[in-house]
N, C-alpha and C. Protein backbone atom coordinates (compact mmCIF):
# COMPACT_ATOMS: atom_id res chain seq x y z
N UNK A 1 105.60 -139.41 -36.23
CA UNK A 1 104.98 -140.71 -36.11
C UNK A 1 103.76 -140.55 -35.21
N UNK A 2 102.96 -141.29 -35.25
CA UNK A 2 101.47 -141.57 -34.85
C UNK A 2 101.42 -142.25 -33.43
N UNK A 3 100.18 -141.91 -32.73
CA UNK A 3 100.13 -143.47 -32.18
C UNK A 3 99.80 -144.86 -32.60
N UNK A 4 99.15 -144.35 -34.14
CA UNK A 4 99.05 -145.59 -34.77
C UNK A 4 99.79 -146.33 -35.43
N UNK A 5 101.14 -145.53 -35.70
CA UNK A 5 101.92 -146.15 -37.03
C UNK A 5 102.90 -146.93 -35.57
N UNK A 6 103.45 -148.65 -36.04
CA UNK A 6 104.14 -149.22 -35.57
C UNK A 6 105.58 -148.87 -35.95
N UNK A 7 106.40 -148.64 -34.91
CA UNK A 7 107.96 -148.39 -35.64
C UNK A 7 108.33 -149.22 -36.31
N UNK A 8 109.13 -149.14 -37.20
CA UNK A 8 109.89 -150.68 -38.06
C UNK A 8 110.96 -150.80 -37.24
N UNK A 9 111.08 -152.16 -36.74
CA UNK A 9 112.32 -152.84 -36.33
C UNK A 9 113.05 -153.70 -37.20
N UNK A 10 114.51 -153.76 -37.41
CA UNK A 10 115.62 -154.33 -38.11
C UNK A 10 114.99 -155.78 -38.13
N UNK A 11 114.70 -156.75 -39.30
CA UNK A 11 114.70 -158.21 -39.41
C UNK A 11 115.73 -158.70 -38.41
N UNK A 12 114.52 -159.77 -37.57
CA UNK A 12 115.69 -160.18 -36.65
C UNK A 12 116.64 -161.23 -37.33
N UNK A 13 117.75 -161.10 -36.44
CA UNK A 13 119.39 -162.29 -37.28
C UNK A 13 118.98 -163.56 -36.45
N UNK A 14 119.46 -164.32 -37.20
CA UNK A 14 119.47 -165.74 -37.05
C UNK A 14 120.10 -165.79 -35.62
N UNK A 15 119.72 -166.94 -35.02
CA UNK A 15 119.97 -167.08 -33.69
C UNK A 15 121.14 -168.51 -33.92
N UNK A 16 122.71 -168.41 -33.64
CA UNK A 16 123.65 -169.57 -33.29
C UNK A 16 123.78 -170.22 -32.36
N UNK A 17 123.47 -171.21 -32.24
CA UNK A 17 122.81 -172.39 -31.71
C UNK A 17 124.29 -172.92 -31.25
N UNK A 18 124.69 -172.19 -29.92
CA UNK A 18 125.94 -172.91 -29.54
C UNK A 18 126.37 -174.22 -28.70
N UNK A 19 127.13 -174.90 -29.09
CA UNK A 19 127.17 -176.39 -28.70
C UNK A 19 127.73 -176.54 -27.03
N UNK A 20 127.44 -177.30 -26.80
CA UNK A 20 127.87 -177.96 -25.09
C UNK A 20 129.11 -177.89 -25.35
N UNK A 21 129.74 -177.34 -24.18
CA UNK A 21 131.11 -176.82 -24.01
C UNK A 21 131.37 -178.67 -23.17
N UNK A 22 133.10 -179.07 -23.05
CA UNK A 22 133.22 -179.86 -22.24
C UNK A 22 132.94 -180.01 -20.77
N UNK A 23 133.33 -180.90 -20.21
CA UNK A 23 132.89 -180.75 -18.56
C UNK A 23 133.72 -179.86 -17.87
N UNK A 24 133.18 -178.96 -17.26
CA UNK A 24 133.88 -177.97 -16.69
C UNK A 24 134.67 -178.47 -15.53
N UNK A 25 135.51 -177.76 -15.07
CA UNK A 25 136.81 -178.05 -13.67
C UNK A 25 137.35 -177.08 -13.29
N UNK A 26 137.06 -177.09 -12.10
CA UNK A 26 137.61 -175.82 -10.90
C UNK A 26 139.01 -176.88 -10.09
N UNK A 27 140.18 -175.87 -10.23
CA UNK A 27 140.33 -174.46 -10.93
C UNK A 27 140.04 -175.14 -12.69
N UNK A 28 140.21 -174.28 -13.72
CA UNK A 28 139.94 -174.16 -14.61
C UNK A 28 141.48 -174.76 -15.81
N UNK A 29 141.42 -174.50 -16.52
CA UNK A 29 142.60 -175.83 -17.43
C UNK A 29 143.43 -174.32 -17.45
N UNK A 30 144.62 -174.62 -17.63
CA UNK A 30 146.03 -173.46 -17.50
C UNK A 30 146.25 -173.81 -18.96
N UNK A 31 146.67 -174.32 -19.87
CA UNK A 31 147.12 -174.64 -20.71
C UNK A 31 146.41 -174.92 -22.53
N UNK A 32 146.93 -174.45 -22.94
CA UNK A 32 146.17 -174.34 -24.30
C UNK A 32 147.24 -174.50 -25.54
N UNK A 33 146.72 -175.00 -26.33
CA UNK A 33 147.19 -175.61 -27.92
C UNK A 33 146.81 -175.06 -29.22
N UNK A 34 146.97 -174.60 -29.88
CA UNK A 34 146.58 -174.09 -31.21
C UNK A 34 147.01 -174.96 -32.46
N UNK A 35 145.62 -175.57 -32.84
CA UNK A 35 145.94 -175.91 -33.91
C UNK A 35 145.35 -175.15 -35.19
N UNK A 36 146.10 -175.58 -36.44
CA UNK A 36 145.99 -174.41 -38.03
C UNK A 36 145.36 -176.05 -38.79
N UNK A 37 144.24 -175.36 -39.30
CA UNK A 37 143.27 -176.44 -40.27
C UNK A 37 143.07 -175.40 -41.51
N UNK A 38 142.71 -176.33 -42.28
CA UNK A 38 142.80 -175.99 -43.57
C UNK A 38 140.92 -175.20 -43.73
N UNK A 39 140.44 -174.80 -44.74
CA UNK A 39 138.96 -174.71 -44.52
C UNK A 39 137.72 -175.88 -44.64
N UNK A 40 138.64 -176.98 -45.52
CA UNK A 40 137.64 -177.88 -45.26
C UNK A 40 137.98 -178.80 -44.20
N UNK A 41 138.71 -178.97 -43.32
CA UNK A 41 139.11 -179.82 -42.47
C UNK A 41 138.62 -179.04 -40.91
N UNK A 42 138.37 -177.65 -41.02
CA UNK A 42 137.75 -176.57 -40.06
C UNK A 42 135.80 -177.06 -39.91
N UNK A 43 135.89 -177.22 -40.99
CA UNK A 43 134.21 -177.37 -41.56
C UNK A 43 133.77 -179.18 -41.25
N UNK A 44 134.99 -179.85 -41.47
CA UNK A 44 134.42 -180.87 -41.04
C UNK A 44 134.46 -181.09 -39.81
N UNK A 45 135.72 -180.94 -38.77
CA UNK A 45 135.38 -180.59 -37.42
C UNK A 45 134.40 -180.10 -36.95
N UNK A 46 133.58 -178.73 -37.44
CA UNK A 46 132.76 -178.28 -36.90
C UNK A 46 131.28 -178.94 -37.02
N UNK A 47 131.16 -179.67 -38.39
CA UNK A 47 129.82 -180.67 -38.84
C UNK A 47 129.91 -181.37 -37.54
N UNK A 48 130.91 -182.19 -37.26
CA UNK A 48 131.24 -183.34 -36.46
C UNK A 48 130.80 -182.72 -35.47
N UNK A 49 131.04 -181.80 -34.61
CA UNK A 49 130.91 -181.43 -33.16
C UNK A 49 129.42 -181.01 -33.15
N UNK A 50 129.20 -180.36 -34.12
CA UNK A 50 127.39 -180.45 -34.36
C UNK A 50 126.53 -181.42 -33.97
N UNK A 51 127.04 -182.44 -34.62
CA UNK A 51 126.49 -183.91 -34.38
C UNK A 51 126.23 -184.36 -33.09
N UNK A 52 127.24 -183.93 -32.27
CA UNK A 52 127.36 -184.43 -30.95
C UNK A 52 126.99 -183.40 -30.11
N UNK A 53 126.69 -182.24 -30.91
CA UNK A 53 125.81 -181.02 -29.70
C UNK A 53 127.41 -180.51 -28.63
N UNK A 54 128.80 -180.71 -29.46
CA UNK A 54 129.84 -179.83 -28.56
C UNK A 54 130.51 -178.41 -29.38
N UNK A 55 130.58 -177.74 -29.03
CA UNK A 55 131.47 -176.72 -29.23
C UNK A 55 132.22 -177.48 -30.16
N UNK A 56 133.21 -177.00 -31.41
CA UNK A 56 134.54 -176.92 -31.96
C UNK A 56 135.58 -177.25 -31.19
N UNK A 57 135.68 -176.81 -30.31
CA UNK A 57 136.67 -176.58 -29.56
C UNK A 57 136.66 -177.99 -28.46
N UNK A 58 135.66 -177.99 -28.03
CA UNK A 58 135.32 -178.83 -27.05
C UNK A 58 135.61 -180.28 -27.44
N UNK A 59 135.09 -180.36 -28.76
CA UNK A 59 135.23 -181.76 -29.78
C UNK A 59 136.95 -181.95 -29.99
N UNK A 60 137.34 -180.60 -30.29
CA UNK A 60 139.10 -181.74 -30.54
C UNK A 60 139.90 -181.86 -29.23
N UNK A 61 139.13 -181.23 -28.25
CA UNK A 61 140.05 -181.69 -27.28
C UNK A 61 139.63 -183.16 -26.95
N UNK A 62 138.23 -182.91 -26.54
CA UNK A 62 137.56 -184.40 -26.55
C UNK A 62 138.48 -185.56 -26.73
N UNK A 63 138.19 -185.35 -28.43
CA UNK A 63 139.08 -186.34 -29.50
C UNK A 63 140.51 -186.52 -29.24
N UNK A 64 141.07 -185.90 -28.80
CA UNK A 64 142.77 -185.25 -28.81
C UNK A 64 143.00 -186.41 -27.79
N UNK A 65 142.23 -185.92 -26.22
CA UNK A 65 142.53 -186.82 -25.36
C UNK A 65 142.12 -187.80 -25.20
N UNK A 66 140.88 -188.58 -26.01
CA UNK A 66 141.14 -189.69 -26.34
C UNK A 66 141.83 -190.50 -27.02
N UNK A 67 142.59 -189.65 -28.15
CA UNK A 67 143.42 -190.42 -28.70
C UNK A 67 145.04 -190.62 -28.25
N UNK A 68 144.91 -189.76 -27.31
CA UNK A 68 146.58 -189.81 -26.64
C UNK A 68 146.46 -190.92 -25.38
N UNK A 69 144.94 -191.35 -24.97
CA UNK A 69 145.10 -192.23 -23.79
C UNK A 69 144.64 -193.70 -24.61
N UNK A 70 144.68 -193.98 -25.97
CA UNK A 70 144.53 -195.31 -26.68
C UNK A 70 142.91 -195.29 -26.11
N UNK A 71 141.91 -194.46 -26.22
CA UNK A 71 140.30 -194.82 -25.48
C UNK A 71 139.31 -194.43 -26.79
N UNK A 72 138.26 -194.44 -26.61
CA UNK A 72 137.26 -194.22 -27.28
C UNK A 72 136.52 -192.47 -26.45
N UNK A 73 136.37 -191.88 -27.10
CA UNK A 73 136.10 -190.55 -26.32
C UNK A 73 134.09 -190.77 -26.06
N UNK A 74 133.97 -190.99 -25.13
CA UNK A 74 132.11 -191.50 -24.93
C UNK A 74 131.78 -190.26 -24.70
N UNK A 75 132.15 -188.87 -24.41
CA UNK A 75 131.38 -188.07 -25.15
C UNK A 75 131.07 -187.68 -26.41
N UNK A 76 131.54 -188.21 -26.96
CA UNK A 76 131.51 -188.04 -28.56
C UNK A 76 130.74 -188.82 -29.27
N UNK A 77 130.54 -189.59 -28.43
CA UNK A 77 129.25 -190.91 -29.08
C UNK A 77 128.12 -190.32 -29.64
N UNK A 78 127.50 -190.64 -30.58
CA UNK A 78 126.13 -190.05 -30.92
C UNK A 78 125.17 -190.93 -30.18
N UNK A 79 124.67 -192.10 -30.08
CA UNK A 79 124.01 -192.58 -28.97
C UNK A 79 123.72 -192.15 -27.56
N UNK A 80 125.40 -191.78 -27.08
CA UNK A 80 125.28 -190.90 -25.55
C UNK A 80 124.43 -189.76 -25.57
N UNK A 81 124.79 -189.21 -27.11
CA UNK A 81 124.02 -187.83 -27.21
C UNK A 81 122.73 -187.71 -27.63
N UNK A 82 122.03 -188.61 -28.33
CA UNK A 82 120.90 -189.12 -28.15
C UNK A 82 119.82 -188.85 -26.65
N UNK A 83 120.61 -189.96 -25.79
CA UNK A 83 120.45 -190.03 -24.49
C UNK A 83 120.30 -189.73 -23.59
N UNK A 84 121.23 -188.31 -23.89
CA UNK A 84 121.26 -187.25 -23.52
C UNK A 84 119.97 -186.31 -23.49
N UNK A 85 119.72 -186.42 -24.65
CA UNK A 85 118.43 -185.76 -25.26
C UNK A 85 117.09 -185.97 -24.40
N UNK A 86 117.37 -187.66 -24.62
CA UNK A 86 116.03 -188.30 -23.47
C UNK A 86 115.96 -187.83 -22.32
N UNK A 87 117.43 -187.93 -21.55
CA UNK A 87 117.06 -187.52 -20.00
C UNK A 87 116.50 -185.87 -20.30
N UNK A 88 116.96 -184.78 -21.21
CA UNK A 88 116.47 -183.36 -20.86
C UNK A 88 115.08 -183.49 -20.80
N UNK A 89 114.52 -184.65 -22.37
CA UNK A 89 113.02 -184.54 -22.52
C UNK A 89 112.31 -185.37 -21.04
N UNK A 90 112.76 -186.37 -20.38
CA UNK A 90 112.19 -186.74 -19.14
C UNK A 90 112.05 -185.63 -18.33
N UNK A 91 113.19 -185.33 -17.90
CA UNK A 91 113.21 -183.76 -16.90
C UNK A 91 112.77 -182.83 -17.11
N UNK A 92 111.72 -182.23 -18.47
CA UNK A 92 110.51 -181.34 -18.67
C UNK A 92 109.51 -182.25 -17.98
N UNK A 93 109.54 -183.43 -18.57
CA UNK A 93 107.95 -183.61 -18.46
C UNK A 93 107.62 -184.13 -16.92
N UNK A 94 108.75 -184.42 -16.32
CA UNK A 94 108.79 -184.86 -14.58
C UNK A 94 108.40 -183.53 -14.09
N UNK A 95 108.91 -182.48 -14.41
CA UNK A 95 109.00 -180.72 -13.89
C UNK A 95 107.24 -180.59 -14.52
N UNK A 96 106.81 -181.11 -15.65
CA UNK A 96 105.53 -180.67 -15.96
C UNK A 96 104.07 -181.66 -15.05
N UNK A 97 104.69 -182.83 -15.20
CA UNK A 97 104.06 -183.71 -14.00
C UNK A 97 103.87 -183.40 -12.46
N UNK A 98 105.00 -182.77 -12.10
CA UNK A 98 104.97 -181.82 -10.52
C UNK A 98 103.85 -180.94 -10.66
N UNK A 99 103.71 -180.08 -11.93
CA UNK A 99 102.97 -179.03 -11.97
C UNK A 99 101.25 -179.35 -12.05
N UNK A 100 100.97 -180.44 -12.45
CA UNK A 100 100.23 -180.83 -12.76
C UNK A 100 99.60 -181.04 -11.31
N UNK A 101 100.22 -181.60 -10.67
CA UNK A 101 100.16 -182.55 -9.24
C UNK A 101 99.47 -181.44 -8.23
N UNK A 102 100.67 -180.37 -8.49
CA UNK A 102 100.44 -179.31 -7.66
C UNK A 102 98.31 -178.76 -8.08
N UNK A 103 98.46 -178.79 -9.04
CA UNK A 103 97.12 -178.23 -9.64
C UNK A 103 95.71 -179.13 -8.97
N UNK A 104 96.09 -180.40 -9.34
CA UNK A 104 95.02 -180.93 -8.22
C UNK A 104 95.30 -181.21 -7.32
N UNK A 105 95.83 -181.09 -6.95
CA UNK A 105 95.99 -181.07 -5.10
C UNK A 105 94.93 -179.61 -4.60
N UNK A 106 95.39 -178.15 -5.35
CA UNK A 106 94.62 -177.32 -5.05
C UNK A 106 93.26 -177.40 -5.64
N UNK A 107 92.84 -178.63 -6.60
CA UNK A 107 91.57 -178.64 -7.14
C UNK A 107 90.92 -179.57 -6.14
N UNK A 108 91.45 -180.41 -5.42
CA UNK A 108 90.86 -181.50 -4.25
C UNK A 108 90.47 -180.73 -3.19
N UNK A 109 91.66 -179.88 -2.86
CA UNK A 109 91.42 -178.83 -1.69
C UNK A 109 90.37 -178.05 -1.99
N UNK A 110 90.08 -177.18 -3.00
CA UNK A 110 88.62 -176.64 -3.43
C UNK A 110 87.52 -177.13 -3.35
N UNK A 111 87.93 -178.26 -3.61
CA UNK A 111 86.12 -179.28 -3.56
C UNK A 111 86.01 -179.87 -1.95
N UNK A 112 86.74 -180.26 -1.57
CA UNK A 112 86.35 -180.43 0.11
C UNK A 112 85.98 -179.21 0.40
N UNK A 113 86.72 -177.74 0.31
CA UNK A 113 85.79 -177.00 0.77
C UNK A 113 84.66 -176.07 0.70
N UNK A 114 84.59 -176.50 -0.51
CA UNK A 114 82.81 -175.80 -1.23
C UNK A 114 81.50 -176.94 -1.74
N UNK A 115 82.62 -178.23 -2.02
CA UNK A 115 81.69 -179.64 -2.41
C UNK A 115 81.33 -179.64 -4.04
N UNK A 116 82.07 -178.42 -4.57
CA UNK A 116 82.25 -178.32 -5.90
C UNK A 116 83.76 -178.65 -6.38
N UNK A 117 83.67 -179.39 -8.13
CA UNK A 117 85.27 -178.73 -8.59
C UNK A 117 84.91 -177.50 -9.12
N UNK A 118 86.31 -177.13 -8.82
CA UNK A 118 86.50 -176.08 -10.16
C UNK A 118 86.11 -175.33 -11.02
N UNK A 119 86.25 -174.56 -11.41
CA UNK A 119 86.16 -174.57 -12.70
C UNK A 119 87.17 -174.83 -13.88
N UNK A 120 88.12 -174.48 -13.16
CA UNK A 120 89.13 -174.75 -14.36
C UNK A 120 89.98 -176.52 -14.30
N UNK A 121 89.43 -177.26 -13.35
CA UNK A 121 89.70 -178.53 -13.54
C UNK A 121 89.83 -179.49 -14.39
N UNK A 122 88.62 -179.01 -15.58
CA UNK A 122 88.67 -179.35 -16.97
C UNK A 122 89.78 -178.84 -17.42
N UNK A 123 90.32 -177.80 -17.51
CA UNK A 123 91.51 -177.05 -18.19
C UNK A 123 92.70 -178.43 -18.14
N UNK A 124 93.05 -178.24 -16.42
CA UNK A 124 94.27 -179.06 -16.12
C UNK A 124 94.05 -180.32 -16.56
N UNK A 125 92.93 -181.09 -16.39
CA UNK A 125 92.21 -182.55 -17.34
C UNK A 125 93.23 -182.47 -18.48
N UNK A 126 92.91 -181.70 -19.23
CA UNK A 126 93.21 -181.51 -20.68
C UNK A 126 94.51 -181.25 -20.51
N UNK A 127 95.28 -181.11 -19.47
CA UNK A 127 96.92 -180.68 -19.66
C UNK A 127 97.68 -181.40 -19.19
N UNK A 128 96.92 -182.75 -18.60
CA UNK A 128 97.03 -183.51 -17.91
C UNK A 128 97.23 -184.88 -19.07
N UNK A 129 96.56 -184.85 -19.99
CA UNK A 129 96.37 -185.87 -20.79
C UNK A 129 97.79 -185.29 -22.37
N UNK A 130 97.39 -183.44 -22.13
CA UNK A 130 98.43 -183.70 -23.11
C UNK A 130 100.12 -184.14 -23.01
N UNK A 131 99.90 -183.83 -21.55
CA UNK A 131 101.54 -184.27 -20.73
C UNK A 131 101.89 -185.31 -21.00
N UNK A 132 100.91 -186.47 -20.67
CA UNK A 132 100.53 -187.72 -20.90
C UNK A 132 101.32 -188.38 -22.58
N UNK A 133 100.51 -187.44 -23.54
CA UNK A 133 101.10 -187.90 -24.75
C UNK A 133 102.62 -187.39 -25.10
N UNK A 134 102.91 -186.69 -24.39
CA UNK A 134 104.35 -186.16 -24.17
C UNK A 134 105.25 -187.12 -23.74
N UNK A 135 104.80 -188.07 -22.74
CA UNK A 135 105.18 -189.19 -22.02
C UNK A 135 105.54 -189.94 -23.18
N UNK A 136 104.80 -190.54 -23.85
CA UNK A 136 104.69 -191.96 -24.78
C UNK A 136 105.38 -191.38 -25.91
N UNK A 137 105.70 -190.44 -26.41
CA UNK A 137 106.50 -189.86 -26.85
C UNK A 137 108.00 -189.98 -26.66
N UNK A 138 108.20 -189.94 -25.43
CA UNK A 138 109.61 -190.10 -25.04
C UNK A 138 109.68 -191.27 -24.94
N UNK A 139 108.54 -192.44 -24.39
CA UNK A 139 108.90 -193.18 -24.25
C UNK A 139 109.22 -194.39 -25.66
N UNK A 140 108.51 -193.81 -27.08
CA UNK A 140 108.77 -194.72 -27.85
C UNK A 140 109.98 -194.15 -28.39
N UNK A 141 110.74 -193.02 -27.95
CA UNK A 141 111.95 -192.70 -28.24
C UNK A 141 112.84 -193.33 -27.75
N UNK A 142 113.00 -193.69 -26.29
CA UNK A 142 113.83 -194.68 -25.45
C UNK A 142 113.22 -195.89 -26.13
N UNK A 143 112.74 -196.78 -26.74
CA UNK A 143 112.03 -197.93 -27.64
C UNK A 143 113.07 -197.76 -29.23
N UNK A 144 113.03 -196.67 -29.39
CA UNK A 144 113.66 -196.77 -30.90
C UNK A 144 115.06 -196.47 -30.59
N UNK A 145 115.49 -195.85 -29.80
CA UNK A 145 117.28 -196.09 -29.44
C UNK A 145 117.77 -197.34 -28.80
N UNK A 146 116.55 -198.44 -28.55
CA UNK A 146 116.90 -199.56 -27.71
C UNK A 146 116.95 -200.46 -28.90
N UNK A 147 116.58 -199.61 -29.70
CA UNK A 147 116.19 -201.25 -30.88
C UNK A 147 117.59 -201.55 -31.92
């Protein structure tokens, strides 16, 4: 081989997209249940827990112990999980808003002490505004789960 020829690497495999396990607890659960499902009753469990972004596993216990305490299991809600969604997408763009902050603060500090901006002040401008539409984004998302 060359320095020019690129090695061939194996097609990469699909990446499994594993679901939110339940709420964790220290110490940890002692006790375990096995249940036997048929293949389509395996498959619909697993659609279902999809839905709600849990593990297989996580979903029939979920379900299990809600149905042994007469309750509605509210992790299992698709709305909660929705909601869910919103707070992760707020908590980028709060974490991207800090960053932002941080940026002019050191672009203010530059210009007090040379009496110039930047140069790259325009940059953050522009990253500043696209954050921005990131915002209204989420926010007509919290608008369409309210409606």
């Amino acid at each position: 081989m060359t320095d020019q020829q690129v090695p061939q690497q194996d097609p990469p495999r699909p990446v499994r997209l594993r679901g939110r396990d339940r709420t964790h607890q220290f110490p940890g659960r002692d006790e375990r249940i096995a249940v036997r499902l048929t293949s389509a009753e395996k498959a619909l469990l697993e659609a279902a827990a999809t839905r709600v972004g849990m593990t297989p596993t996580g979903y029939v216990a979920e379900a299990a112990l809600a149905a042994a305490a007469d309750s509605r299991p509210a992790r299992l809600d698709p709305h909660r999980e929705a909601l869910c969604e919103l707070q992760a997408a707020l908590f980028a763009v709060r974490a991207e808003v800090q960053h932002i902050g941080v940026n002019l603060n050191q672009a203010v500090a530059a210009f007090h002490r040379t009496g110039q901006a930047p140069a790259w002040l325009e940059q953050v401008s522009r990253r500043c505004e696209r954050r921005l539409a990131g915002v209204e984004q989420v926010i007509a998302r919290v608008d369409q789960e309210l409606r």
